[in-house]
Protein backbone atom coordinates (compact mmCIF):
# COMPACT_ATOMS: atom_id res chain seq x y z
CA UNK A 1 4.58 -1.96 -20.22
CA UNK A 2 3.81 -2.55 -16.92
CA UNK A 3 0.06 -4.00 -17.87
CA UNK A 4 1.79 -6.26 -20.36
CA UNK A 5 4.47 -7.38 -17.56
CA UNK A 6 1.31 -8.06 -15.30
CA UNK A 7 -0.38 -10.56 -17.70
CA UNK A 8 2.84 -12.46 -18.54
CA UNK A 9 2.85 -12.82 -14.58
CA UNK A 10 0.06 -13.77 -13.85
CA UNK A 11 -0.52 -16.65 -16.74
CA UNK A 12 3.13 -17.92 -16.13
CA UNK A 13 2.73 -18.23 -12.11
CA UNK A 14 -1.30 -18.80 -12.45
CA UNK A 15 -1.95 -16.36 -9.11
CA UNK A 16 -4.77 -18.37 -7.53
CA UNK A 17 -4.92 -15.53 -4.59
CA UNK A 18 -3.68 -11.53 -4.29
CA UNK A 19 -2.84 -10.41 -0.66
CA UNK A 20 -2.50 -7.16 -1.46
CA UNK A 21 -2.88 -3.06 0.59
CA UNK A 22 -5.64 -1.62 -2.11
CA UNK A 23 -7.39 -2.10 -4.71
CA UNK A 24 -8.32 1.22 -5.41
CA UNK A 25 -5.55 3.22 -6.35
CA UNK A 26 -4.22 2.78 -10.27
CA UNK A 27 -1.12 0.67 -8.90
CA UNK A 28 -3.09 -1.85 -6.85
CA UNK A 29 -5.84 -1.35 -8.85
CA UNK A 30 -3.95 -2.58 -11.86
CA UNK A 31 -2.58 -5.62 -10.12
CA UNK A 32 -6.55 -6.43 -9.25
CA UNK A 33 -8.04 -6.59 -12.51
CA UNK A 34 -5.55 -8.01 -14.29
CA UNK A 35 -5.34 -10.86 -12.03
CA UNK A 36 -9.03 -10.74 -11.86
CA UNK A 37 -9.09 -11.01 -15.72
CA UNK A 38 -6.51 -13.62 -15.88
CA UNK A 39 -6.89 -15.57 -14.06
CA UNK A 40 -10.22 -15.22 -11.78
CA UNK A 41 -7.47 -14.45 -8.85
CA UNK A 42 -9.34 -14.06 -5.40
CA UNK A 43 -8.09 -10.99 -3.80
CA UNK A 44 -7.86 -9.85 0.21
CA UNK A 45 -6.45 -6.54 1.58
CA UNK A 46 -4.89 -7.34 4.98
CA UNK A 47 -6.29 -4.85 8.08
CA UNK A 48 -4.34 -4.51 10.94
CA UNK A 49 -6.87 -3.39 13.29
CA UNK A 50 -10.09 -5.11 14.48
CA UNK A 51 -12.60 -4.49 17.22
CA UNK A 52 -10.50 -7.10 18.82
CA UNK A 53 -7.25 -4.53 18.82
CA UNK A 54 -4.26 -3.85 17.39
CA UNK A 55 -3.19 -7.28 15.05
CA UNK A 56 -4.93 -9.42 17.98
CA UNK A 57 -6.37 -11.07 14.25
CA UNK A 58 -5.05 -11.11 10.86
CA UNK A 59 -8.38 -9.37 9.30
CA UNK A 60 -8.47 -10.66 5.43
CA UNK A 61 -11.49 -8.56 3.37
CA UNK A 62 -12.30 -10.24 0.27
CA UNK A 63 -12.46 -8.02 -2.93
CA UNK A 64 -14.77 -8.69 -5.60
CA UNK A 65 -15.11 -7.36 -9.03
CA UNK A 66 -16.70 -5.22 -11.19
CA UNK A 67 -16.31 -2.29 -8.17
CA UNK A 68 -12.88 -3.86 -7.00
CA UNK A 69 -14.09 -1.54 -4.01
CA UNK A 70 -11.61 -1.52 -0.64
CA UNK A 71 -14.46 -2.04 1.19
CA UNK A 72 -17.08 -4.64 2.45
CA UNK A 73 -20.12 -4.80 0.70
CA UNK A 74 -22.31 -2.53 3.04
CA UNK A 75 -25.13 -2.37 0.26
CA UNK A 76 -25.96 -6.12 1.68
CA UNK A 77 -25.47 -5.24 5.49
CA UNK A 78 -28.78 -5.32 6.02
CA UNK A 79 -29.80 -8.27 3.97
CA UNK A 80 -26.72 -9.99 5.52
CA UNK A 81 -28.37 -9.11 9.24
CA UNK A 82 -31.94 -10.88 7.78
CA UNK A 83 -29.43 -14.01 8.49
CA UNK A 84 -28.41 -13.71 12.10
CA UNK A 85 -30.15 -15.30 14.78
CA UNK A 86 -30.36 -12.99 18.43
CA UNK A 87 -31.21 -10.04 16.50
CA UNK A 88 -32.71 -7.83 19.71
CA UNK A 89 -29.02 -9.33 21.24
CA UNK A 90 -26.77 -8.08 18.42
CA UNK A 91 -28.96 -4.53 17.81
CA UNK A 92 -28.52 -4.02 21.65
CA UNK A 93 -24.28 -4.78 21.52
CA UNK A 94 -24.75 -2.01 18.87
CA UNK A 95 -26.26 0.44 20.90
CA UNK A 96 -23.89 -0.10 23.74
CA UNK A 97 -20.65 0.23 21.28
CA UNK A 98 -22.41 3.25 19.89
CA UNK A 99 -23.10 4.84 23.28
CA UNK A 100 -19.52 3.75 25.06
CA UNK A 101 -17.90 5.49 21.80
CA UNK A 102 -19.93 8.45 22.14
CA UNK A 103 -20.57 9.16 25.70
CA UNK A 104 -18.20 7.11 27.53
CA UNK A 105 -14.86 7.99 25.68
CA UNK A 106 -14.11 4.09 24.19
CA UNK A 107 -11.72 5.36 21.29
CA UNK A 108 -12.97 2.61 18.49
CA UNK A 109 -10.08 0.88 17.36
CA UNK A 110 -12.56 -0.24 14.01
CA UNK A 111 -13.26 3.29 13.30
CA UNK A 112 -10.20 5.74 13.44
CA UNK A 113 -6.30 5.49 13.41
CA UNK A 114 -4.57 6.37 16.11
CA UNK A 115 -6.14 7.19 19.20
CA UNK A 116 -8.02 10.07 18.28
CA UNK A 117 -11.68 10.34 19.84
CA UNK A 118 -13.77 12.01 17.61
CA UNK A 119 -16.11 12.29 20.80
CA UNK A 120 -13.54 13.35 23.57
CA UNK A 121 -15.16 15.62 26.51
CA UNK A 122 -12.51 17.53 26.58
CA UNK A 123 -12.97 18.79 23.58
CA UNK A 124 -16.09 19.74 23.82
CA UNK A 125 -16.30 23.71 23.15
CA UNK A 126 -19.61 25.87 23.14
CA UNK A 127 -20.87 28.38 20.66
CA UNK A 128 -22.45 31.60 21.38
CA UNK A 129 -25.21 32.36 18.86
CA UNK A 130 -29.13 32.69 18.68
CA UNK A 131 -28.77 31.75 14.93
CA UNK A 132 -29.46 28.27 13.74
CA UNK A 133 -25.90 25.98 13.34
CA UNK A 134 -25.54 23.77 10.29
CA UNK A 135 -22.29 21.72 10.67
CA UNK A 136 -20.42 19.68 7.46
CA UNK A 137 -18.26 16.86 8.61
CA UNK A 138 -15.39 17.30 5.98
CA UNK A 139 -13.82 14.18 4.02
CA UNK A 140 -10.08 13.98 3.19
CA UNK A 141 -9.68 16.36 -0.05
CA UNK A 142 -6.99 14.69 -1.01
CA UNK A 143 -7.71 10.76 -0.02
CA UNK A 144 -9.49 8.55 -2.89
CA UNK A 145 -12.53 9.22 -3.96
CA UNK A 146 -14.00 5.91 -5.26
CA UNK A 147 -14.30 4.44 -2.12
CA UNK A 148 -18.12 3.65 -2.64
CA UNK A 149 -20.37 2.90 -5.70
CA UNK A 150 -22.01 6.41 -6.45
CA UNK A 151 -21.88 10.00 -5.67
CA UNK A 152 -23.42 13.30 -6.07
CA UNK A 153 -20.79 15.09 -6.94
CA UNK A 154 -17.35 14.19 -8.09
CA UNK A 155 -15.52 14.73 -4.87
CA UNK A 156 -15.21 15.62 -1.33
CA UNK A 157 -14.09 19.64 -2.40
CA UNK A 158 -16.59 20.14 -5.52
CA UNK A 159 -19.16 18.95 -2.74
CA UNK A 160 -17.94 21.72 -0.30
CA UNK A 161 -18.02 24.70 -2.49
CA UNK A 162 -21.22 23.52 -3.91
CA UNK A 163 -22.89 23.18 -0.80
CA UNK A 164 -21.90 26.58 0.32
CA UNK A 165 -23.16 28.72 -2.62
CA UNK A 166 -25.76 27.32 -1.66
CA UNK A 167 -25.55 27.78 2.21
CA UNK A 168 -24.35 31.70 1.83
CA UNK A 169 -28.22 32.23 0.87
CA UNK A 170 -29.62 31.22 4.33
CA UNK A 171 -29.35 32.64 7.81
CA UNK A 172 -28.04 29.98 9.63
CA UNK A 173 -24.35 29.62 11.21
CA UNK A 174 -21.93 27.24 8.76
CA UNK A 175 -19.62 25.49 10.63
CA UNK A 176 -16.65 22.66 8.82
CA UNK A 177 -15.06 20.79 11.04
CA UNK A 178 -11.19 19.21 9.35
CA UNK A 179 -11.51 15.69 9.21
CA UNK A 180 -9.36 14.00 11.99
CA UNK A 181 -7.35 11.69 9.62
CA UNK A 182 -7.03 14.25 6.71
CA UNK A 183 -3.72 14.94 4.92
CA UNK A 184 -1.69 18.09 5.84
CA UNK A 185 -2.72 20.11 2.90
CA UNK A 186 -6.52 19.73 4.07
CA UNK A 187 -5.95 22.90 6.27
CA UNK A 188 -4.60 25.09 3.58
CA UNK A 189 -7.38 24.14 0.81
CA UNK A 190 -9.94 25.47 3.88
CA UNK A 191 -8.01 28.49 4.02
CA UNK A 192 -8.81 28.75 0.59
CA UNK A 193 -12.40 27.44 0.67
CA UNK A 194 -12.88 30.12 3.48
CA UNK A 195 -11.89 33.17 1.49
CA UNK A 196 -14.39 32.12 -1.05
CA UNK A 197 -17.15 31.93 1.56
CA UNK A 198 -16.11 34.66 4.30
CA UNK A 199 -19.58 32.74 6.19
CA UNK A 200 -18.24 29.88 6.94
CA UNK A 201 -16.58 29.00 10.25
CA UNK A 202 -13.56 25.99 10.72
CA UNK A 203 -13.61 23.84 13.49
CA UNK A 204 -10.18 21.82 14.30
CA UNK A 205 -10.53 18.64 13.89
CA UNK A 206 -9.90 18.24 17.63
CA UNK A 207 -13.76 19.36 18.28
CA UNK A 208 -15.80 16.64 20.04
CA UNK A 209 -18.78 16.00 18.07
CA UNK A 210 -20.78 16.13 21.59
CA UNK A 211 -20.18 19.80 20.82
CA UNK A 212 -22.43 19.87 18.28
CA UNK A 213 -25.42 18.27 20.22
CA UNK A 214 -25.33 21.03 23.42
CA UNK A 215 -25.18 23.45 21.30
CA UNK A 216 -28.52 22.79 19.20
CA UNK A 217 -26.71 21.87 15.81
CA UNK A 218 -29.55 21.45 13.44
CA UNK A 219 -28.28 19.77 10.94
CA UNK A 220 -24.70 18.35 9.63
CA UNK A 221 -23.84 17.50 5.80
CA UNK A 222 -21.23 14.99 4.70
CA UNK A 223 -20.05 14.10 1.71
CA UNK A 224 -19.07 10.31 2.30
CA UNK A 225 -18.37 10.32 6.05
CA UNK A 226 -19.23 7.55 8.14
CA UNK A 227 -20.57 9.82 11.27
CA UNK A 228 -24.06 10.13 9.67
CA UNK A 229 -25.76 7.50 12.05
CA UNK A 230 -23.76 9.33 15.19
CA UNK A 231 -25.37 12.59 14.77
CA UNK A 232 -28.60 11.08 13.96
CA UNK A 233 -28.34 9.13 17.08
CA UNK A 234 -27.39 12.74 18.96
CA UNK A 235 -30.77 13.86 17.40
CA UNK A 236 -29.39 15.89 14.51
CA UNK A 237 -30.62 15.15 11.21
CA UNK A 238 -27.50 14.26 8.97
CA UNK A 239 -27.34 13.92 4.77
CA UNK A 240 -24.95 12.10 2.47
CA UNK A 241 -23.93 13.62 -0.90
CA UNK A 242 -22.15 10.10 -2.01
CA UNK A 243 -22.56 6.44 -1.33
CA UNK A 244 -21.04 5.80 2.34
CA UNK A 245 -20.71 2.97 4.82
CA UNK A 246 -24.21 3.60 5.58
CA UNK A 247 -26.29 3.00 2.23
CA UNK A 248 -27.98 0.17 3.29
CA UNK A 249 -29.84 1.67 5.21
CA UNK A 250 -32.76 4.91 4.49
CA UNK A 251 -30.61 7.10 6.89
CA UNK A 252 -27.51 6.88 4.77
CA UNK A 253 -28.66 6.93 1.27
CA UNK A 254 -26.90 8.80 -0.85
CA UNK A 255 -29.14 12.18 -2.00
CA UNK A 256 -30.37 11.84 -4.91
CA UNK A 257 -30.39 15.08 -6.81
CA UNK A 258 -28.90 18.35 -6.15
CA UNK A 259 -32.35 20.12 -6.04
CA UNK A 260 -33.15 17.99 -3.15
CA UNK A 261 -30.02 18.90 -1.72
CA UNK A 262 -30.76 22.49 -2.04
CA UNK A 263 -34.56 21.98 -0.38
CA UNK A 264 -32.09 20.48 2.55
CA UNK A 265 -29.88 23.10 3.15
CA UNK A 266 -32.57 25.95 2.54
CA UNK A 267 -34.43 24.36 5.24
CA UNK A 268 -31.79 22.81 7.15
CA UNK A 269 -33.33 24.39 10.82
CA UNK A 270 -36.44 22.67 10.42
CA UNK A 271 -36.08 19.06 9.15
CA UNK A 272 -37.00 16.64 11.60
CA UNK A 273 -35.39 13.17 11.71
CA UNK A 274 -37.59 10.07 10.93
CA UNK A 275 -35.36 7.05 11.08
CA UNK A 276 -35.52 3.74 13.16
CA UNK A 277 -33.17 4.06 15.63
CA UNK A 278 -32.63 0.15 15.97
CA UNK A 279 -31.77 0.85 11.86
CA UNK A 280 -28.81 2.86 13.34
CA UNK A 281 -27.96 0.09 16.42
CA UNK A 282 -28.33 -2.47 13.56
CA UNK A 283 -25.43 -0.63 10.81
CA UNK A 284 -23.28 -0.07 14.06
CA UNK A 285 -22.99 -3.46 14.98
CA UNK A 286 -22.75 -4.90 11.31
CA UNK A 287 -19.93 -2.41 10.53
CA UNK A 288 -17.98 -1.98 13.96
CA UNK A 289 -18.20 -5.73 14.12
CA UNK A 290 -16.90 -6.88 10.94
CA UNK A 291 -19.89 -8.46 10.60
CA UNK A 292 -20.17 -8.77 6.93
CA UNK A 293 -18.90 -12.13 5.04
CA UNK A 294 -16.62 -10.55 3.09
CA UNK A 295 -14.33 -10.88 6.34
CA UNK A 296 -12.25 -13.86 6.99
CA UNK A 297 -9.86 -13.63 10.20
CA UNK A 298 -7.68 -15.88 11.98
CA UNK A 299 -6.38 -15.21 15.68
CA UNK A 300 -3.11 -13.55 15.78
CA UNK A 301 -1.07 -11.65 18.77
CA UNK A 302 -2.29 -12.01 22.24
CA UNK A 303 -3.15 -9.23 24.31
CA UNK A 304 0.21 -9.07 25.43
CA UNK A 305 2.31 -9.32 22.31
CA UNK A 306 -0.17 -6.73 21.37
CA UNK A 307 1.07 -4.67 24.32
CA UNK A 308 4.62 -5.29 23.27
CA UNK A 309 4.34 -4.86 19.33
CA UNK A 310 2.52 -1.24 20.39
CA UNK A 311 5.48 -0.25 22.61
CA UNK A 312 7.66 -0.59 19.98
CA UNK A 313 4.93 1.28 17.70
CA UNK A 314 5.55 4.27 19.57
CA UNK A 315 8.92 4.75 18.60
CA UNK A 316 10.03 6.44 15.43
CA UNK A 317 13.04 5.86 13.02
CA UNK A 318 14.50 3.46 10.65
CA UNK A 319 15.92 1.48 13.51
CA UNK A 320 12.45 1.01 15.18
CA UNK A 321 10.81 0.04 11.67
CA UNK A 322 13.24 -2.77 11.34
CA UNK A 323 12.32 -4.09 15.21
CA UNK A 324 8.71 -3.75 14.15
CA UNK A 325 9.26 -5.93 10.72
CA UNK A 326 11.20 -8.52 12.57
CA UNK A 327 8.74 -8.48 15.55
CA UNK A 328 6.20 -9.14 13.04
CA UNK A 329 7.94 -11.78 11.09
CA UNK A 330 8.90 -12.98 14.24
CA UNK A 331 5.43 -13.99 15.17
CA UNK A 332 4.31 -15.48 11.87
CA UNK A 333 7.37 -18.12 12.08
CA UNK A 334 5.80 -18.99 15.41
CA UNK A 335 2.36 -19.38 14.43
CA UNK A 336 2.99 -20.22 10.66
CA UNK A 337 0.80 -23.73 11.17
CA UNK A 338 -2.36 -21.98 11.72
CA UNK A 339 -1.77 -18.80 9.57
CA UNK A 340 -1.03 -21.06 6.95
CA UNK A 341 -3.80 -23.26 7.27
CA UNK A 342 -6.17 -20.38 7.38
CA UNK A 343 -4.26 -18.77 3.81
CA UNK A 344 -5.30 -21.89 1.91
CA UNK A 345 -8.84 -22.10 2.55
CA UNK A 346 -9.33 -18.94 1.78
């Protein structure tokens, strides 16, 4: 019913253009192809953050079909860079992003919600042990899993157990660490996971990651995350079991086949990493940037309605939602000329 209600929509109204939150989940997802099919509608997910801050742009990212994947096109980062002119200049504002996020406690406002730092030296704890320390950088169980193109293994948890029935056959230290924007029930499936595989050691999600480089980490596994060219930056060599952020690029291809997967893990203490690092300076900057074309943004709050709209962020209740709506409404009444002018070229 509601696919047949869609179509009579969309050829009544003939939907040029979809603003829409997903595209990936079966709601939104619906909604996309059938205007898509239709009527060849072009679609844009709105993000409210940029490297710029907090709504300081209205950040448009165009969808396209078959994938109808929430996500730029990071297979063509690197043919997208080819384009650029200042390459050594926009490889070396990678590298500093990379190192102020890492080193210098910049929380990356492209990166994570909130203002959690992944990287936070206060969080850095240290680990008594001779043995050698594998670490796996755990994805949301329970977010979507067709994020990205392909995949080893169905999802984030299959990839977990599989990994460590594998693991429980070496002599190395297994570490997990919860993944800092993870549902609630995350904790209680590694509860689970952990009874399975005595082994294996959880890390909050609180953990700096500069924990893992002083204390020798040799390796970390991920199933989609987007930290594989941090840790390879920190000197630890750092595998993908799905299609991530990264695949662009040699460093964050995808594995290939799970008996290359279990050659990794078996000898997890002694693989040595082999990358370009200017590959890794290069993703940072085309991803932390919004460098891909697939972006289209327009100016939005100043740094000090930015200030103002996060004050009243902070606040919880119904009350406060309404102030935040009408502070947001607010501010496209007074700056509908150019936001509207920017919505029809699109």
């Amino acid at each position: 019913i509601l696919a047949e209600s869609l179509i009579y929509f969309f050829k009544k109204y003939n939907i040029k253009k979809i603003f829409i939150s997903h595209s990936i989940f079966i709601k939104y997802g619906l909604v996309c192809r059938i205007g898509n099919q239709i009527r060849k509608s072009k679609i844009y997910i709105l993000h409210p953050t940029s490297p710029q801050g907090y709504l300081r742009q209205i950040s448009l990212l165009r969808i396209f079909p078959p994938n109808f994947l929430q996500i730029e096109r990071y297979w063509k980062f690197k043919e997208d860079f080819k384009l650029f002119k200042n390459k050594k200049k926009r490889i070396e504002l990678g590298k500093r992003d990379l190192e102020n996020r890492m080193y210098k406690n910049k929380i990356s406002k492209r990166l994570m919600i909130g203002d959690r730092n992944p990287y936070d030296k206060k969080n850095i704890i240290k680990i008594k042990s001779t043995k050698p320390k594998v670490i796996i950088i755990a994805s949301c169980f329970f977010d979507a899993v067709n994020f990205y193109k392909h995949s080893l293994y169905t999802d984030s948890y299959i990839f977990v157990n599989e990994i460590l029935k594998i693991a429980k056959n070496t002599n190395f230290e297994w570490y997990i660490k919860t993944h800092p924007d993870g549902q609630v029930p995350n904790s209680q499936t590694l509860k689970k996971i952990k009874k399975k595989f005595p082994f294996l050691k959880i890390l909050n999600s609180s953990v700096s990651n500069i924990t893992f480089k002083k204390n020798n980490f040799k390796a970390m596994f991920t199933f989609n995350g987007s930290a594989a060219h941090e840790f390879i930056a920190m000197g630890i060599p750092s595998f993908a079991t799905s299609d991530n952020k990264q695949a662009a690029y040699e460093f964050g291809k995808c594995v290939k086949s799970k008996e290359i997967l279990k050659k990794l893990v078996m000898s997890a203490d002694k693989i040595k990493n082999n990358f370009n690092i200017s590959d890794i300076y290069e993703f940072n900057y085309m991803y932390s940037f919004q460098k891909s074309k697939d972006w289209k943004n327009v100016k939005f709050l100043t740094k000090k309605e930015e200030i103002e709209f996060l004050k009243l962020k902070q606040n919880q209740g119904d009350q406060y939602t309404l102030k935040i709506l009408n502070y947001i409404q607010n501010k496209i009444f007074e700056k509908n000329s150019s936001i509207k002018s920017f919505v029809n070229k699109l």
